[in-house]
Protein backbone atom coordinates (compact mmCIF):
# COMPACT_ATOMS: atom_id res chain seq x y z
CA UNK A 1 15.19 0.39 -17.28
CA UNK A 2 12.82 -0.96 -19.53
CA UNK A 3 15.07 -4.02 -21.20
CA UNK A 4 15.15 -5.12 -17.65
CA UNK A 5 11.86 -5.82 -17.74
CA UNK A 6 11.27 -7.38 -21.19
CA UNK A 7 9.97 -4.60 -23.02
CA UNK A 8 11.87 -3.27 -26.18
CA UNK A 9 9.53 -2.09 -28.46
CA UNK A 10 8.50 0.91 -26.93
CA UNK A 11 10.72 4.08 -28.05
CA UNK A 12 11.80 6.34 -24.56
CA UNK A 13 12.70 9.83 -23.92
CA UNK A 14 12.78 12.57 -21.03
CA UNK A 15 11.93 16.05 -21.38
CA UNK A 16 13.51 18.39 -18.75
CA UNK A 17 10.97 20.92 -17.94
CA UNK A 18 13.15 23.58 -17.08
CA UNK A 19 15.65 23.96 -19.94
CA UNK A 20 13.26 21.99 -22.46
CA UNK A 21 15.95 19.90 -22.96
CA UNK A 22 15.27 15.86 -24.77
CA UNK A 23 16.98 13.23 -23.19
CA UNK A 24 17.22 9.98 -25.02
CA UNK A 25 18.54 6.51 -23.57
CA UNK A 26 21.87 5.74 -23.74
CA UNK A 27 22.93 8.89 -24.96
CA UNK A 28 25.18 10.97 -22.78
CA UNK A 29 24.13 14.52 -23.79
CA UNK A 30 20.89 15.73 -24.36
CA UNK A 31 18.79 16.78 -27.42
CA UNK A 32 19.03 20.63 -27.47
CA UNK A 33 15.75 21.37 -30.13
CA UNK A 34 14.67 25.22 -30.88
CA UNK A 35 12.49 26.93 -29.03
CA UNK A 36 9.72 27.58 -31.80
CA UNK A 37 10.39 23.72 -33.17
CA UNK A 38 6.53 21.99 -34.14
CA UNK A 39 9.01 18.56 -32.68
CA UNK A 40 9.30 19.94 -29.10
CA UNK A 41 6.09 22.02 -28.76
CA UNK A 42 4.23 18.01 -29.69
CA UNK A 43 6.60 16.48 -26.92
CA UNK A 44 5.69 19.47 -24.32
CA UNK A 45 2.34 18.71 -24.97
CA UNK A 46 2.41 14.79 -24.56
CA UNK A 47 4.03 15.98 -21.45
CA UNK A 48 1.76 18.34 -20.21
CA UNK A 49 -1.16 15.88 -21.01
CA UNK A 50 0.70 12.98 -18.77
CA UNK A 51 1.19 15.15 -16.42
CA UNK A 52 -2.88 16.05 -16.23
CA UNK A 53 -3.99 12.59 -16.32
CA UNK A 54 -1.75 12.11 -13.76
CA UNK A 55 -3.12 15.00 -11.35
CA UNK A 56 -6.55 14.07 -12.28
CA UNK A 57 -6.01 10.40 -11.32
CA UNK A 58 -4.62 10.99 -7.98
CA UNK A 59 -7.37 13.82 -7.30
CA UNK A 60 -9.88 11.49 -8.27
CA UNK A 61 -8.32 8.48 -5.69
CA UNK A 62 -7.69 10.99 -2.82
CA UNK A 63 -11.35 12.31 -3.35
CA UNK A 64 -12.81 9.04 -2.92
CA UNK A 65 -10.71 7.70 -0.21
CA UNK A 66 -11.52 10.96 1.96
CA UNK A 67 -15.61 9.73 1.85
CA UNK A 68 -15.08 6.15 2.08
CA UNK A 69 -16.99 4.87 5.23
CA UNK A 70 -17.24 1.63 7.38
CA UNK A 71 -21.04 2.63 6.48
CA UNK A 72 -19.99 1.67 3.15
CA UNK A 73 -19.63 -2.12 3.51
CA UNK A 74 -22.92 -2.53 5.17
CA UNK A 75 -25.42 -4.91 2.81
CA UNK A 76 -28.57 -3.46 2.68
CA UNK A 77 -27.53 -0.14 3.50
CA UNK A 78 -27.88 2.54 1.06
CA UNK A 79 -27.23 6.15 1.12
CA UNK A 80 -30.56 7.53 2.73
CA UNK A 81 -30.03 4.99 5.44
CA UNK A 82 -26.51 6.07 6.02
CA UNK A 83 -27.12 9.93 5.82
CA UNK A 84 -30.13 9.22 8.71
CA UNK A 85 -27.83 6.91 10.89
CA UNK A 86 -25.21 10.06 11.01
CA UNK A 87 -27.73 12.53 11.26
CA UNK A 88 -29.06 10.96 14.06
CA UNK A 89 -26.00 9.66 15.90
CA UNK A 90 -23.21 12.03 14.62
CA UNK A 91 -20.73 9.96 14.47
CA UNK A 92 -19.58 6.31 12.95
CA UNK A 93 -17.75 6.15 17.36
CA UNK A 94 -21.49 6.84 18.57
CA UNK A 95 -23.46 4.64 16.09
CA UNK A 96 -20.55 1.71 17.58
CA UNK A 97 -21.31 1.99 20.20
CA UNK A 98 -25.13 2.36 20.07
CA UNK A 99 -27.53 -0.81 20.84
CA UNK A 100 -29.50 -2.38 18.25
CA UNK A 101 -32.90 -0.96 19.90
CA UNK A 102 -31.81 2.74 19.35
CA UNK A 103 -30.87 1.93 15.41
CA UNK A 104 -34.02 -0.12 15.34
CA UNK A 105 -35.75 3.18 16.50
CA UNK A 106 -35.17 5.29 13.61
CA UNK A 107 -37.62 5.03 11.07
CA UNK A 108 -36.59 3.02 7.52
CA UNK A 109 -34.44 0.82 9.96
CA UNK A 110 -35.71 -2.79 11.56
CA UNK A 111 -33.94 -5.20 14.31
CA UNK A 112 -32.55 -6.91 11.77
CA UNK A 113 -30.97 -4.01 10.15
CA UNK A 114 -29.91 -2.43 12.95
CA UNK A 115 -27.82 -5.92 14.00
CA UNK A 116 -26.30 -6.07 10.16
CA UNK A 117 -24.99 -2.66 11.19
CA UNK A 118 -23.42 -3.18 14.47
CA UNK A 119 -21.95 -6.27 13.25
CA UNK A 120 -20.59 -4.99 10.20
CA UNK A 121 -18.81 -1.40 12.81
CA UNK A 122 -17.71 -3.78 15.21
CA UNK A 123 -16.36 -6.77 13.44
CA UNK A 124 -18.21 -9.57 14.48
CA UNK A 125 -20.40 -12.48 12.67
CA UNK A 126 -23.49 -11.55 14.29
CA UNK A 127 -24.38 -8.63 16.64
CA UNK A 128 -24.02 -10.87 19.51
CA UNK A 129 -23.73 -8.70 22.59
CA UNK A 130 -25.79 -5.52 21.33
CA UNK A 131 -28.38 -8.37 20.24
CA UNK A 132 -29.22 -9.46 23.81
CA UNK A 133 -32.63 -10.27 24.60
CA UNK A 134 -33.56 -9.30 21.24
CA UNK A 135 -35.42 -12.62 20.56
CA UNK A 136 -36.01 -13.90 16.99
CA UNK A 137 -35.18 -10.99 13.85
C-alpha cells in the first residue's frame, strides 16, 4: 500500500459507508465505534468532505473539457472573435473548411487572421492552400 511506496508517516484508515464500520491496516477485523461517538461522526465528516472535493473536482474537469475548442488554441483569437466565427459559420466542420476570403469577410477579422485560423483547424504551418492568390498579409 503505502510502505510500497516510501511513505510511512502518514496514519491510514477506511470507513465503510454502509455499516460505519473503521478499518485500520493490518488489522483483520474492523473498528466497530457507537453510533452517537464525537470519534466517528469527525471521521464521517472527513469522509463526506473527500468525497465533495472529489465530486467538485471532477465536475469542474468534465465542465471544462465539454467547452474546450480547437478555437481555443488560435493566437490572437479571443472570445468575441470566436463567438462571431460560429455565429456566422455554425460550425468548427464549416469554418474548416471555409477559405480565408469568407473569414476575412467578417468584420473584426483581416487576411491575416483569417489564415492563423485555418492553419491552426487544419494543422498546417501556414494556410497554404486556402491562402492561394492571396498575395502579401
Amino acid at each position: 500500500m503505502l510502505a510500497g511506496l516510501g511513505v510511512t508517516d502518514v496514519a491510514v484508515c477506511g470507513l465503510a459507508k454502509r455499516l460505519e464500520e473503521v478499518w485500520l491496516p493490518a488489522e483483520p477485523d474492523p473498528v466497530i465505534l457507537s453510533r452517537t461517538s464525537e470519534g466517528l461522526y469527525l471521521l464521517q465528516r472527513v469522509r463526506d468532505e473527500a468525497h465533495r472535493f472529489a465530486i467538485t473536482y471532477h465536475r469542474q474537469r468534465r465542465s471544462r473539457s465539454m467547452v474546450a475548442s480547437e478555437l481555443d488554441a488560435v493566437p490572437g483569437l479571443g472570445p468575441a472573435r470566436r463567438a462571431a466565427l460560429l455565429k456566422h459559420f455554425g460550425s468548427l466542420r464549416k469554418i474548416k473548411a471555409a477559405g480565408v476570403d469568407e473569414i476575412a469577410a467578417l468584420p473584426g477579422f483581416g487576411p491575416r487572421t483569417a489564415a492563423a485560423v485555418l492553419s491552426a483547424l487544419n494543422g498546417r504551418s501556414g494556410a497554404e492552400p486556402a491562402s492561394a492568390g492571396q498575395g502579401t498579409q
